[in-house]
C-alpha atoms as a PDB file:
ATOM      1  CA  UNK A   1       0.000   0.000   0.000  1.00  0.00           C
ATOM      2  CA  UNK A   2       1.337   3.555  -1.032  1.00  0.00           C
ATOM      3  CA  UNK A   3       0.231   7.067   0.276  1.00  0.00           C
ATOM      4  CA  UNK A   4      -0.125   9.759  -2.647  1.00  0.00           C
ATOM      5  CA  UNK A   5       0.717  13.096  -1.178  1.00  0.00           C
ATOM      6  CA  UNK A   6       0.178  16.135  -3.801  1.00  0.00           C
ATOM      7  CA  UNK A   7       0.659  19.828  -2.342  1.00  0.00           C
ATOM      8  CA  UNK A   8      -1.246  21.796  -4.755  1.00  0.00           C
ATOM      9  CA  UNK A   9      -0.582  25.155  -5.058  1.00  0.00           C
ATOM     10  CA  UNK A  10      -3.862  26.627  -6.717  1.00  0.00           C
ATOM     11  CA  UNK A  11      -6.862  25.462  -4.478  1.00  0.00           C
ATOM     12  CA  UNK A  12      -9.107  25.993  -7.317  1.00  0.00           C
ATOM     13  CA  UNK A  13      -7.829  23.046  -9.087  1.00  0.00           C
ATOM     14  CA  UNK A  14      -8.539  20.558  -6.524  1.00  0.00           C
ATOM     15  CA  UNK A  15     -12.184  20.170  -7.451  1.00  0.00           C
ATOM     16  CA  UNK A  16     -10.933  19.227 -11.269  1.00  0.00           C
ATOM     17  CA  UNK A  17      -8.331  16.917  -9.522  1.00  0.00           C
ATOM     18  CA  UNK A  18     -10.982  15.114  -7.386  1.00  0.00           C
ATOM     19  CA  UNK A  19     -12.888  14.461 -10.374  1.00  0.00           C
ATOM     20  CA  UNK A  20     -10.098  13.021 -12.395  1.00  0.00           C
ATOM     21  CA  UNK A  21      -9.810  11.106  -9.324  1.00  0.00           C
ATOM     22  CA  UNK A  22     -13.466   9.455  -9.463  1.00  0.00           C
ATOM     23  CA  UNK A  23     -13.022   8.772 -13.089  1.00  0.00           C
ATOM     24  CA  UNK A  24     -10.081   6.488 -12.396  1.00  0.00           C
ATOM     25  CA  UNK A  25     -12.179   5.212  -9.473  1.00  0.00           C
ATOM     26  CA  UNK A  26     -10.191   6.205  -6.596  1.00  0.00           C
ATOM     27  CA  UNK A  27     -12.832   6.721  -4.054  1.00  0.00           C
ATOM     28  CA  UNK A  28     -11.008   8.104  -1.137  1.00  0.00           C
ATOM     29  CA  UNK A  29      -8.386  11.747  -0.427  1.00  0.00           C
ATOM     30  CA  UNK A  30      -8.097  13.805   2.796  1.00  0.00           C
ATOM     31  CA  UNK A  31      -7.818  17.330   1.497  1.00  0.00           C
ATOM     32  CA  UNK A  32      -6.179  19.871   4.230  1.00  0.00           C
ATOM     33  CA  UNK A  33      -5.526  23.593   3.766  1.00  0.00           C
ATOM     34  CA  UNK A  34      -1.663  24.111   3.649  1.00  0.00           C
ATOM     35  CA  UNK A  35       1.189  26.895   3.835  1.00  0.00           C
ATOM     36  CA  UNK A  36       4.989  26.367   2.835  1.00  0.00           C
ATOM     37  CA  UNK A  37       7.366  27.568   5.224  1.00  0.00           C
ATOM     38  CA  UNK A  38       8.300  30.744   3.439  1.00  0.00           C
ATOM     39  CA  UNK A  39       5.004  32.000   3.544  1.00  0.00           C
ATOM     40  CA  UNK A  40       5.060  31.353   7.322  1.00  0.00           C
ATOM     41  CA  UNK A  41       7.830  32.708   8.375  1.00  0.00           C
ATOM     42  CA  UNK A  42       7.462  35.822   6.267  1.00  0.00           C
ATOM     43  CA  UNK A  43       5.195  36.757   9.386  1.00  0.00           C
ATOM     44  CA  UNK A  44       7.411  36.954  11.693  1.00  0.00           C
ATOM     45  CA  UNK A  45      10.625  37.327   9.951  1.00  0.00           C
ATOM     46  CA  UNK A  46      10.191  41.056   7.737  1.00  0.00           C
ATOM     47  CA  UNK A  47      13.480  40.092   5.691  1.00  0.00           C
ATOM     48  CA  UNK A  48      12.019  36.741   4.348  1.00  0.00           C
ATOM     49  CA  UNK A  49       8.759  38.296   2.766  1.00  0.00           C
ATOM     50  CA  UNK A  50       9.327  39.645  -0.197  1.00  0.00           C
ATOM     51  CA  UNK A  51      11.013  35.665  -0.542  1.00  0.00           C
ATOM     52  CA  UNK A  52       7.601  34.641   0.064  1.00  0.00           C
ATOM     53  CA  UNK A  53       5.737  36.593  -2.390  1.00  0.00           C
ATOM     54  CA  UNK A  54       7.774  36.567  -5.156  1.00  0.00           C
ATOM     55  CA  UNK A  55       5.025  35.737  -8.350  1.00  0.00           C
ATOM     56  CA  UNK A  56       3.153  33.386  -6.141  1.00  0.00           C
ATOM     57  CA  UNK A  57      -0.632  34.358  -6.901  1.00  0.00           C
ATOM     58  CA  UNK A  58      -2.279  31.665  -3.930  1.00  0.00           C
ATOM     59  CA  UNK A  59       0.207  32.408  -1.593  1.00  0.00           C
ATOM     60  CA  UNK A  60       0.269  30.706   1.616  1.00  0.00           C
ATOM     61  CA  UNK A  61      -3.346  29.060   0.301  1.00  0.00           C
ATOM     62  CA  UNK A  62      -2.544  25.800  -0.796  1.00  0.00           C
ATOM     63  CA  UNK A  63      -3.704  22.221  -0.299  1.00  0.00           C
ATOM     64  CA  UNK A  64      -2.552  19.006   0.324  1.00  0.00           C
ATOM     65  CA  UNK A  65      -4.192  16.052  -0.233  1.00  0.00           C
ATOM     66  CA  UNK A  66      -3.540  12.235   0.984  1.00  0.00           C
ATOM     67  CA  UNK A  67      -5.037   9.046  -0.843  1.00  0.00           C
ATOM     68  CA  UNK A  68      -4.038   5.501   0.162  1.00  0.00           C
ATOM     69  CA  UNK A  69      -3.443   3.430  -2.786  1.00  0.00           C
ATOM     70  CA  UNK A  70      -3.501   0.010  -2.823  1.00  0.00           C
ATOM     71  CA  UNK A  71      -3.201  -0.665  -6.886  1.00  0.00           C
ATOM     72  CA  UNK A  72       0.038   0.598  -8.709  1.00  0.00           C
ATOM     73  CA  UNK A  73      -1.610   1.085 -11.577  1.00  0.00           C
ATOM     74  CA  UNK A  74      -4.250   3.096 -10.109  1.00  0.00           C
ATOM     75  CA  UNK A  75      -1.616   4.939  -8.361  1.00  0.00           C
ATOM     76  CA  UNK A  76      -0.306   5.905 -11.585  1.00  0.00           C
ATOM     77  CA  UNK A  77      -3.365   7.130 -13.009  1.00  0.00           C
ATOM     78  CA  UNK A  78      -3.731   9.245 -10.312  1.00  0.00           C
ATOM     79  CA  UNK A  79      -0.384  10.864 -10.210  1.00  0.00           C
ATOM     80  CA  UNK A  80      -1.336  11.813 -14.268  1.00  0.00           C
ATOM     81  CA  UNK A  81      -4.235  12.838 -13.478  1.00  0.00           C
ATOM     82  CA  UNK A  82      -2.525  15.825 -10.920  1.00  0.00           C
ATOM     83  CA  UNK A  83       0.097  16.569 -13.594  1.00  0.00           C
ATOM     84  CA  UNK A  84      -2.573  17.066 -15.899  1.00  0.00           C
ATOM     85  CA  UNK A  85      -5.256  19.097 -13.915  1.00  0.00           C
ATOM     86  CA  UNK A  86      -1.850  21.038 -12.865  1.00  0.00           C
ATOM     87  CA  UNK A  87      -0.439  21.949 -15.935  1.00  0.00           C
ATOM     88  CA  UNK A  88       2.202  19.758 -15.750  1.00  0.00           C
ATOM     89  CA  UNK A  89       4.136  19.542 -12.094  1.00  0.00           C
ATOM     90  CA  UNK A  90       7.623  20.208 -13.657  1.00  0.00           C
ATOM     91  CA  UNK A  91       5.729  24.319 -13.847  1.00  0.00           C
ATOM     92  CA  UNK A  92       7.380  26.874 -11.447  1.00  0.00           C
ATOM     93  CA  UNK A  93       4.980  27.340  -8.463  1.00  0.00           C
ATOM     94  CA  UNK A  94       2.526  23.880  -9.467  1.00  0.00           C
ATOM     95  CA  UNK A  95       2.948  21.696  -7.003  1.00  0.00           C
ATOM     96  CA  UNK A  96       4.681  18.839  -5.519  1.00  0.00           C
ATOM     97  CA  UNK A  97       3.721  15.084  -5.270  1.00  0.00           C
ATOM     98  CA  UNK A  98       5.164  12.228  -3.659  1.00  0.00           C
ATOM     99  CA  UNK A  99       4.593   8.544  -2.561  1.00  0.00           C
ATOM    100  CA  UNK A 100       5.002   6.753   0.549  1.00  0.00           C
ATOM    101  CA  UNK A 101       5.350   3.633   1.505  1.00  0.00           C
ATOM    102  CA  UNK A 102       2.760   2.310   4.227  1.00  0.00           C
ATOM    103  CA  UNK A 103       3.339  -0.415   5.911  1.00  0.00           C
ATOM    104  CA  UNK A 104       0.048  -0.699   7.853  1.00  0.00           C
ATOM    105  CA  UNK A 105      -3.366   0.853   7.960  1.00  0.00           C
ATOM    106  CA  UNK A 106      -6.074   0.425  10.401  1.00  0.00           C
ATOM    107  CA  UNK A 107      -9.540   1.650   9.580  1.00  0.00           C
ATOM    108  CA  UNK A 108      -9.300   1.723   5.805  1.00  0.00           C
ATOM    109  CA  UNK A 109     -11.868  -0.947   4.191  1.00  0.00           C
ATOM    110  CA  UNK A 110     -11.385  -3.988   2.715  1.00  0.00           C
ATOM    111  CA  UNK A 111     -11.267  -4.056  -1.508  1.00  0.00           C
ATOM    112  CA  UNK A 112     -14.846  -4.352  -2.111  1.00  0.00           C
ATOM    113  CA  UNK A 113     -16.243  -3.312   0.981  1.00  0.00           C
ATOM    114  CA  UNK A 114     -19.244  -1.783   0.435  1.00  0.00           C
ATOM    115  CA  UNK A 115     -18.324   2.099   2.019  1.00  0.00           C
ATOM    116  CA  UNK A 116     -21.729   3.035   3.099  1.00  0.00           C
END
């Protein structure tokens, strides 16, 4: 089992990314309001804010969003699917995805499982 991370960088592109995501049948993502550390410590730290400002239109409004993945394949899709709805994650200022290994999960269901 993997965990997809993906930090997107324009919250108005995650609803376009969750429905790529149903279309490939992945049924399940956490979504949780982000900021990167720039943006964070421009608050407190007057030198580092132009640093944090610098041609980023959503700055400091981001999101990051976790799916467990049991299928490589669907895995896959799902990584295309971001680099897709993003523009293509190799843009300045897009977004960032990785992939974890998990090596247990309690609470998730079973393949099949009915969800309701």
């Amino acid at each position: 089992m993997k965990l997809l991370v993906a930090v997107v960088n324009d919250p108005d592109k995650v609803v376009d990314i969750l429905d790529g995501f149903l279309e490939i049948d992945v049924r399940g993502a956490t979504i949780l309001e982000s900021s990167g550390m720039a943006h964070m410590i421009a608050d407190h730290v007057p030198f580092f804010t132009p640093f944090a400002e610098m041609g980023i239109e959503n700055a400091g409004n981001s999101r990051t969003l976790f799916s467990l993945m049991r299928d490589e394949d669907k895995l896959d899709k799902a990584i295309q699917v971001i680099d897709d709805v993003l523009g293509g994650l190799h843009q300045p200022d897009s977004g960032l995805v990785f992939v974890l290994p998990v090596e247990r999960c309690l609470g998730m269901p079973e393949p099949g499982a009915d969800d309701q």
